[in-house]
Every structure is written in C-alpha cells, then in structure tokens.
C-alpha atoms as a PDB file:
ATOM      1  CA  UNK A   1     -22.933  -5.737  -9.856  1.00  0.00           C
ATOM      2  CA  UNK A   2     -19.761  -7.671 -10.975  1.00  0.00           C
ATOM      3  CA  UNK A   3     -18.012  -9.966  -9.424  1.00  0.00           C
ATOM      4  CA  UNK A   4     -15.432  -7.591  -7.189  1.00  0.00           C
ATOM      5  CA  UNK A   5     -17.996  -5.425  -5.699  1.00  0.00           C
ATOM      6  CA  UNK A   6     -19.991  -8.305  -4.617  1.00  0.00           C
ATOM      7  CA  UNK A   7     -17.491 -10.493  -2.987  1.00  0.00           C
ATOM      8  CA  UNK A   8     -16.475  -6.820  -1.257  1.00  0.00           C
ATOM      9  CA  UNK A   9     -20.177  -6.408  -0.160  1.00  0.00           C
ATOM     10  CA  UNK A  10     -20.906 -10.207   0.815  1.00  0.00           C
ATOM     11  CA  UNK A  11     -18.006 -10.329   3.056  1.00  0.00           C
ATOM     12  CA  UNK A  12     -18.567  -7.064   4.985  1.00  0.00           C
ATOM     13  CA  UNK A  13     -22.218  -7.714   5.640  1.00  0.00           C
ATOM     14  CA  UNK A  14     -21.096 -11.164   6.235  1.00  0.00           C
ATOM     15  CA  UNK A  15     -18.969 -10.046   9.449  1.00  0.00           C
ATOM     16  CA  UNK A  16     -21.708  -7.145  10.361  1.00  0.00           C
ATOM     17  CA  UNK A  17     -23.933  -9.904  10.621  1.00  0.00           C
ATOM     18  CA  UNK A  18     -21.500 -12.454  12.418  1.00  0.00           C
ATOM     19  CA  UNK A  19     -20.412  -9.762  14.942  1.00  0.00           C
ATOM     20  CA  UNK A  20     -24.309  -9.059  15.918  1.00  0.00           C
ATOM     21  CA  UNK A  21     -25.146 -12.812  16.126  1.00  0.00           C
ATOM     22  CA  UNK A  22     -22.276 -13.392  18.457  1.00  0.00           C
ATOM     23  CA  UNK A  23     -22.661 -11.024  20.507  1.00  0.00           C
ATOM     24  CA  UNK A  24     -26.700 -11.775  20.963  1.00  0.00           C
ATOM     25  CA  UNK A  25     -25.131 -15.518  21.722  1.00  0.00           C
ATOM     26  CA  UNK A  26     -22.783 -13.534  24.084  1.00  0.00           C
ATOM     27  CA  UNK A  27     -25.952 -12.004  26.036  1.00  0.00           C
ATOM     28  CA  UNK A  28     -28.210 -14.766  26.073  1.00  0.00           C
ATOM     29  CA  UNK A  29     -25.162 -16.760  27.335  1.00  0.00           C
ATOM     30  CA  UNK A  30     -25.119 -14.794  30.997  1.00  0.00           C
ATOM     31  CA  UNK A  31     -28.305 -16.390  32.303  1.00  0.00           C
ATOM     32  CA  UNK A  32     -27.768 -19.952  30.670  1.00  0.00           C
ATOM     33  CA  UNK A  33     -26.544 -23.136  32.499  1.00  0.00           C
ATOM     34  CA  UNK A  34     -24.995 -24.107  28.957  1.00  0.00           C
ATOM     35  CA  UNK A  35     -22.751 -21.060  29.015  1.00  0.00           C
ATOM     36  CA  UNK A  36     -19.739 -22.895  28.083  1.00  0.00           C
ATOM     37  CA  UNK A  37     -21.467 -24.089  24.896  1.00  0.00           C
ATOM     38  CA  UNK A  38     -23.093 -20.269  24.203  1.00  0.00           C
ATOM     39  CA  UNK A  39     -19.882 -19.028  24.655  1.00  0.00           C
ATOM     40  CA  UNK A  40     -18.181 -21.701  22.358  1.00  0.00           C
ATOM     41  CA  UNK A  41     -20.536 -20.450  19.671  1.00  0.00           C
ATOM     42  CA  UNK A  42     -20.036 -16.760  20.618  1.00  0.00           C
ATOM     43  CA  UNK A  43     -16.737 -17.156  19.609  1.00  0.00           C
ATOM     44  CA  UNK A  44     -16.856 -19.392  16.464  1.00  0.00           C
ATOM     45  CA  UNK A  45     -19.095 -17.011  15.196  1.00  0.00           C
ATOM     46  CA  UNK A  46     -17.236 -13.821  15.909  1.00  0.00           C
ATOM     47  CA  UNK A  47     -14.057 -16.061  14.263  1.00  0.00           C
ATOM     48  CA  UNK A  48     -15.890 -16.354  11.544  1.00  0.00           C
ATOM     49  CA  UNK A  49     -17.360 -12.722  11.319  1.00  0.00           C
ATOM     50  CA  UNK A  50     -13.495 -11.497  11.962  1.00  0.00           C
ATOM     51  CA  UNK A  51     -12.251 -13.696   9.012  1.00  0.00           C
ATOM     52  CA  UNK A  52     -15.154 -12.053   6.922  1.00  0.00           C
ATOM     53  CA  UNK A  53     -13.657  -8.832   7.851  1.00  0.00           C
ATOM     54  CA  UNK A  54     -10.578  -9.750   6.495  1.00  0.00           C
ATOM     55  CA  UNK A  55     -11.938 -10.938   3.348  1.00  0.00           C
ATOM     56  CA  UNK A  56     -13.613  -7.339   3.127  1.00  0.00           C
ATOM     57  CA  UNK A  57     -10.236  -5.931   3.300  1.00  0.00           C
ATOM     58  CA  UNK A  58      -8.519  -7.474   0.455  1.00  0.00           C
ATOM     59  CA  UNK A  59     -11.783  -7.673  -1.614  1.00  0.00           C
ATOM     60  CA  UNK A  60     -11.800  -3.935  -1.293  1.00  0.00           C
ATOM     61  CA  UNK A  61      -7.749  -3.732  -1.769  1.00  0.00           C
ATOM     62  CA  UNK A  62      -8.263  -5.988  -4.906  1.00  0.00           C
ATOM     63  CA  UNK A  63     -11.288  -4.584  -6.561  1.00  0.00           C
ATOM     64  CA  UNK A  64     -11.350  -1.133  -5.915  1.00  0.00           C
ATOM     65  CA  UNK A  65      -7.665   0.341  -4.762  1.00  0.00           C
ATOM     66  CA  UNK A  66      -5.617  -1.950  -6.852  1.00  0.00           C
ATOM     67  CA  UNK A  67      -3.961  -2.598  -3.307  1.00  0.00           C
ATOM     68  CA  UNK A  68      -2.799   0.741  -2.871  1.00  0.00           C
ATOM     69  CA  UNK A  69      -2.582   2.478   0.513  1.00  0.00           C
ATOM     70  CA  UNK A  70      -2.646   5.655  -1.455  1.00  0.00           C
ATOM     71  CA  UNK A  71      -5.510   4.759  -3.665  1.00  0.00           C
ATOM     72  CA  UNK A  72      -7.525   3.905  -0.836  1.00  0.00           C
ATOM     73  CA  UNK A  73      -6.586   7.143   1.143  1.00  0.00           C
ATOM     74  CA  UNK A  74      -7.604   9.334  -1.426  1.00  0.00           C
ATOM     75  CA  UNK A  75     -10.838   7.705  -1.496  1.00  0.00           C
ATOM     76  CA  UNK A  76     -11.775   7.378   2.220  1.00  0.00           C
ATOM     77  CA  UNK A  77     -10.957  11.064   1.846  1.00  0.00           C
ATOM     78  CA  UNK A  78     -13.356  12.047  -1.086  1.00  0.00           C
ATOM     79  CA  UNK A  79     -15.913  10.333   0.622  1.00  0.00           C
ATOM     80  CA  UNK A  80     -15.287  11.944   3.936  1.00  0.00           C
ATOM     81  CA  UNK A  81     -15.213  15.083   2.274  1.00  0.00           C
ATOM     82  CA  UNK A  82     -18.721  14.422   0.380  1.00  0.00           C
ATOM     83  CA  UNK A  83     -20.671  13.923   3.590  1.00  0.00           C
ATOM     84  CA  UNK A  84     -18.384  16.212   5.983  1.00  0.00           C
ATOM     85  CA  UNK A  85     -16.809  18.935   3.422  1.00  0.00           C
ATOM     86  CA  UNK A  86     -13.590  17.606   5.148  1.00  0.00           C
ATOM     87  CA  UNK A  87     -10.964  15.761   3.311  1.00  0.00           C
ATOM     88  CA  UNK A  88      -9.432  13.621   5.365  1.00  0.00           C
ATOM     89  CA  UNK A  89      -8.778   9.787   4.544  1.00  0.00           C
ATOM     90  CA  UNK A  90      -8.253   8.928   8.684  1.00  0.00           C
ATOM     91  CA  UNK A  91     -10.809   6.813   8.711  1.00  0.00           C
ATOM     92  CA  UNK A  92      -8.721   3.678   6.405  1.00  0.00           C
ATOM     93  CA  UNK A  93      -6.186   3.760  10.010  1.00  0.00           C
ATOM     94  CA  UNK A  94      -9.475   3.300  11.823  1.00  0.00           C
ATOM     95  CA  UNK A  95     -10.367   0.328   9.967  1.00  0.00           C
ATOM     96  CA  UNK A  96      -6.922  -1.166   9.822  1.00  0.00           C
ATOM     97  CA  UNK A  97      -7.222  -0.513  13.703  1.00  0.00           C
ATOM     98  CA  UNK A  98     -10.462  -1.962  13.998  1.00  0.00           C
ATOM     99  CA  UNK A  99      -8.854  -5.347  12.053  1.00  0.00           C
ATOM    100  CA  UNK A 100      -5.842  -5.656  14.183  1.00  0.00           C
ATOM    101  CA  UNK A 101      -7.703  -5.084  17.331  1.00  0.00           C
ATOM    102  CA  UNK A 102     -10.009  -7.872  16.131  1.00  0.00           C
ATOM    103  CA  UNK A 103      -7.697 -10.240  15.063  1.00  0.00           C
ATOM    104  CA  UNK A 104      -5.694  -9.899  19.035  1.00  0.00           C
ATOM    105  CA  UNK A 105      -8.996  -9.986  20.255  1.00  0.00           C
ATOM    106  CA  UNK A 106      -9.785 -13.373  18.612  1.00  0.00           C
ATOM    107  CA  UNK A 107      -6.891 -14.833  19.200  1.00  0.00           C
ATOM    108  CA  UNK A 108      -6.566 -14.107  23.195  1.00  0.00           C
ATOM    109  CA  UNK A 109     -10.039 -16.130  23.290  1.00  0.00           C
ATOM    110  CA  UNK A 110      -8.878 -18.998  21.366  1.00  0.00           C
ATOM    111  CA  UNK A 111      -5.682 -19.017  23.262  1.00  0.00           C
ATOM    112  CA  UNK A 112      -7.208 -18.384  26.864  1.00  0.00           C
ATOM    113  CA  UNK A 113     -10.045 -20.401  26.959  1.00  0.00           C
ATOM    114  CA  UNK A 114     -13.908 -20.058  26.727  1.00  0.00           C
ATOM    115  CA  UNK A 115     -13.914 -18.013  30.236  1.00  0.00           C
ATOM    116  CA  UNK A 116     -11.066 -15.467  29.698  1.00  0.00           C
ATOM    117  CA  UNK A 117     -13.161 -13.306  27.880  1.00  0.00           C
ATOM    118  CA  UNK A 118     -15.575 -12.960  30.674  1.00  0.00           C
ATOM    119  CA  UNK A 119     -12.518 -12.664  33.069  1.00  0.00           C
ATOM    120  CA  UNK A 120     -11.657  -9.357  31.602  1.00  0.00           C
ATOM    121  CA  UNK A 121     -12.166  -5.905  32.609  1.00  0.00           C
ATOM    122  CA  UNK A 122     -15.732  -4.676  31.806  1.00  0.00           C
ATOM    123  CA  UNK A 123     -14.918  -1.329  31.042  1.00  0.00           C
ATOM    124  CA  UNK A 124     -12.604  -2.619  28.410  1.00  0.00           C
ATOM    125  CA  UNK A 125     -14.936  -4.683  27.192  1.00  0.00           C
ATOM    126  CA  UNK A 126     -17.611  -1.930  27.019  1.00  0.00           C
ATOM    127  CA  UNK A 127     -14.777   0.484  25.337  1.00  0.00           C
ATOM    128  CA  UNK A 128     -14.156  -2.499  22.704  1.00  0.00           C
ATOM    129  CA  UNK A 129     -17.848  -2.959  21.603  1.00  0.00           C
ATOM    130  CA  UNK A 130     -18.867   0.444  22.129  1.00  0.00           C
ATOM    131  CA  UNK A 131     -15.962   1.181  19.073  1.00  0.00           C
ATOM    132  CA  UNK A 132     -17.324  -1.421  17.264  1.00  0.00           C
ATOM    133  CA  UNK A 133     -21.084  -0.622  17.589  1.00  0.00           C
ATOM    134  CA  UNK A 134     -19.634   3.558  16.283  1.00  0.00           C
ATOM    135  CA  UNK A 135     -17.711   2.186  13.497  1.00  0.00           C
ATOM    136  CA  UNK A 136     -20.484   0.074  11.764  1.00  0.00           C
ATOM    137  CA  UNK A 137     -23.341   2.604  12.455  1.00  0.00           C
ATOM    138  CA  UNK A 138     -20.873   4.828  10.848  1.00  0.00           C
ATOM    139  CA  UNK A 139     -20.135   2.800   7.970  1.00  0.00           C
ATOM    140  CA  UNK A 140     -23.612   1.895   7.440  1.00  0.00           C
ATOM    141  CA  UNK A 141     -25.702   4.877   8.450  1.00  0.00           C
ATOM    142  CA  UNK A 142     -23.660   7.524   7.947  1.00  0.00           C
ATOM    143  CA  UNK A 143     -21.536   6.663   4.802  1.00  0.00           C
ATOM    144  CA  UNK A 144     -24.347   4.146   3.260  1.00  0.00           C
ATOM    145  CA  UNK A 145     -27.892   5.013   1.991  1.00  0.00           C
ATOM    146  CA  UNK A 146     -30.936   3.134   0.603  1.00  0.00           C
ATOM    147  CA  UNK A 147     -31.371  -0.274   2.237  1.00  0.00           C
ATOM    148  CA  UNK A 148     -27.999  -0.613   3.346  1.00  0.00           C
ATOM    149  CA  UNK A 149     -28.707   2.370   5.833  1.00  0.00           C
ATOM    150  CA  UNK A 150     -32.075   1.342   7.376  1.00  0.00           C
ATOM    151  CA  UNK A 151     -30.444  -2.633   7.796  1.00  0.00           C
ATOM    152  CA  UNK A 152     -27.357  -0.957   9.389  1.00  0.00           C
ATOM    153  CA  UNK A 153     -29.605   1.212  11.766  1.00  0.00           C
ATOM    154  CA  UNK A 154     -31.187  -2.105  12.748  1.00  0.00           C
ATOM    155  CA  UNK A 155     -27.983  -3.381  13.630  1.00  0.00           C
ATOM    156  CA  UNK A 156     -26.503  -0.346  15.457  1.00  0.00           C
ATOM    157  CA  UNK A 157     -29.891  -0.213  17.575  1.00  0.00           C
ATOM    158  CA  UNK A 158     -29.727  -4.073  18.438  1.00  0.00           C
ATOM    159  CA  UNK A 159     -26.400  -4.449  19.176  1.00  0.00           C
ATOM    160  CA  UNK A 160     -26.342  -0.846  21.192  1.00  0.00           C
ATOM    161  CA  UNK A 161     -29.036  -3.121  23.242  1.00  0.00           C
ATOM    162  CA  UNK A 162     -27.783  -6.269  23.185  1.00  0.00           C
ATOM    163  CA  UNK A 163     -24.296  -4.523  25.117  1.00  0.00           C
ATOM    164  CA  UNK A 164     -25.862  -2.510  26.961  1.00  0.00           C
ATOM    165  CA  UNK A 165     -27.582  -5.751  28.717  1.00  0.00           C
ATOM    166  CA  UNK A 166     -24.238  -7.475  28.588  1.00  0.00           C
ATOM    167  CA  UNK A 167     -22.241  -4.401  30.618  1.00  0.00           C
ATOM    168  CA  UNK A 168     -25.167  -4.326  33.432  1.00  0.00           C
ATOM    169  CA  UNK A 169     -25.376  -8.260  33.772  1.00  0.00           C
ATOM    170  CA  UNK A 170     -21.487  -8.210  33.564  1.00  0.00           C
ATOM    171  CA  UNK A 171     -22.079  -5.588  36.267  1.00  0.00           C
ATOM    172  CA  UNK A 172     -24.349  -7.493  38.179  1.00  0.00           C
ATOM    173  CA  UNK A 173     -22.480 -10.928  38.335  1.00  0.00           C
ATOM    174  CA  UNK A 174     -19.449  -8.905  39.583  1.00  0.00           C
ATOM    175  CA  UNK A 175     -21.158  -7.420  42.135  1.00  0.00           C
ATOM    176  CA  UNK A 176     -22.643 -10.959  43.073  1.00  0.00           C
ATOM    177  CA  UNK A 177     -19.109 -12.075  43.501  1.00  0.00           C
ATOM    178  CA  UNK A 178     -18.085  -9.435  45.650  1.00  0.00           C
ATOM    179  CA  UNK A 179     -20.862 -10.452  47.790  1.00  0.00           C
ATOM    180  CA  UNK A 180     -20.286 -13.620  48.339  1.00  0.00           C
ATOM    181  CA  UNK A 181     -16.190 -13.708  48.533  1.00  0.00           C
ATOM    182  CA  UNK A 182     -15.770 -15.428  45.092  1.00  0.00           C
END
C-alpha cells in the first residue's frame, strides 16, 4: 500500500470511527449530570471525524482522480455498475452532499452553543443520522469486502443502536417537558 491509498484509507476510517464515538458520547450524554461536558466532547469529536472526512476527499481527489470530477464519476459509476449492473456515478453527489451537510451541521453547533443541537427537531435529527448510518453501511458493506466489510457491519449495527436509543430518549425528555410546562 503506498503512500496515497493509505492516507485515503486512514482518513475515512478515521471519521467512520469519530462519527460512531461521538455519537455513543451523544447517547450516554442524555442520562448524565455532566451533559454539558459529554456534549462538549460529542462535538469535538464529530469536528474532528468531519475534518477527517474532508481529508478523505482530497486524499481520494489527489491519489486516485487526479482531482477530476469526471475521473471520479466514471469511477463511482464502474463500481456501481460492478455490484448493481447499473452505471451510474450518483453516488460522488451523495458524498459531496453528505460533506456539505456535515460541514453546516458542524458549524451550527459551534456557532449555537453546546445545547442547540439538542434544541432541534428530532425527526430531523433522526433523518440526518439515519442518512449517515445508510451511507457508511453502504460504503462499507455493500461496496467493501474482507475486513473492511465485517468492521463496517459492526459500525452500521452499533450506531443503528446507539440512535435508535438517542430518538426514544430524545422522545422521552420531550414528552417529560410537555408534562411538566417546560
């Protein structure tokens, strides 16, 4: 493995990793009295998982699409059409999507404050994760094999958990406030 293709796999497992750590943080954080501080590392680890994620991007731009749009297209397309027998290279807006997204999402909770992010909608938050959760089983089940795949089932079935808790305890401390007028 050269130098390229390992920064480009470092980084990517790098955020996969990041992105399930914070959000275990995130769950644990619901029934803690040091929320504020669970939180605080929620989010300084997702930072650092999103800023991974970028380094995947150009790694992959640099090393293996001699940053071309076109170049790495064509092969989101071939691989699509290896597993599916359909070439289409969609998926690349998916994960420029997935980057953006993160990036706004990151930077509303740096700019907001440690409790905006539990001040938003659930079902958005639920529609946000639940993307995530497709897109790296996807990327590691589906389009990976060997160890890559069983490590990324791992993480799609512990993060698929871990949110599932977070939407009913978000669900339950709503309800709670209802309740009592908060």
């Amino acid at each position: 493995m050269d130098s390229g293709e390992f920064l480009t796999r470092a980084t990517i497992w790098v955020s996969m990793l990041g992105y399930a750590v914070g959000s275990i943080i995130f769950a644990v954080s619901f029934s803690s009295r040091r929320r504020v501080q669970w939180d605080s590392a929620a989010r300084v680890v997702w930072t650092i998982a999103c800023v991974s994620l970028i380094a995947h991007s150009i790694s992959a731009f640099q090393y293996y699409h001699a940053w071309s749009h076109t170049a790495a297209y064509s092969d989101t397309a071939r691989q699509t059409e290896e597993l599916f027998g359909l070439n289409w290279g969609g998926g690349l807006f998916i994960n420029y999507a997935l980057l953006i997204v993160w990036v706004v999402d990151n930077g509303w909770w740096w700019r907001s404050g440690l409790d905006s992010y539990r001040e938003r909608p659930w079902l958005l938050v639920a529609l946000w994760h639940g993307l995530f959760i497709f897109i790296i089983f996807n990327a590691t089940v589906v389009f990976a094999d060997g160890i890559a795949r069983w490590v990324g089932l791992a993480i799609s079935v512990i993060l698929t958990i871990t949110w599932a808790r977070i939407v009913r305890q978000w669900n339950l401390s709503n309800r709670f406030k209802q309740k009592v007028g908060a």
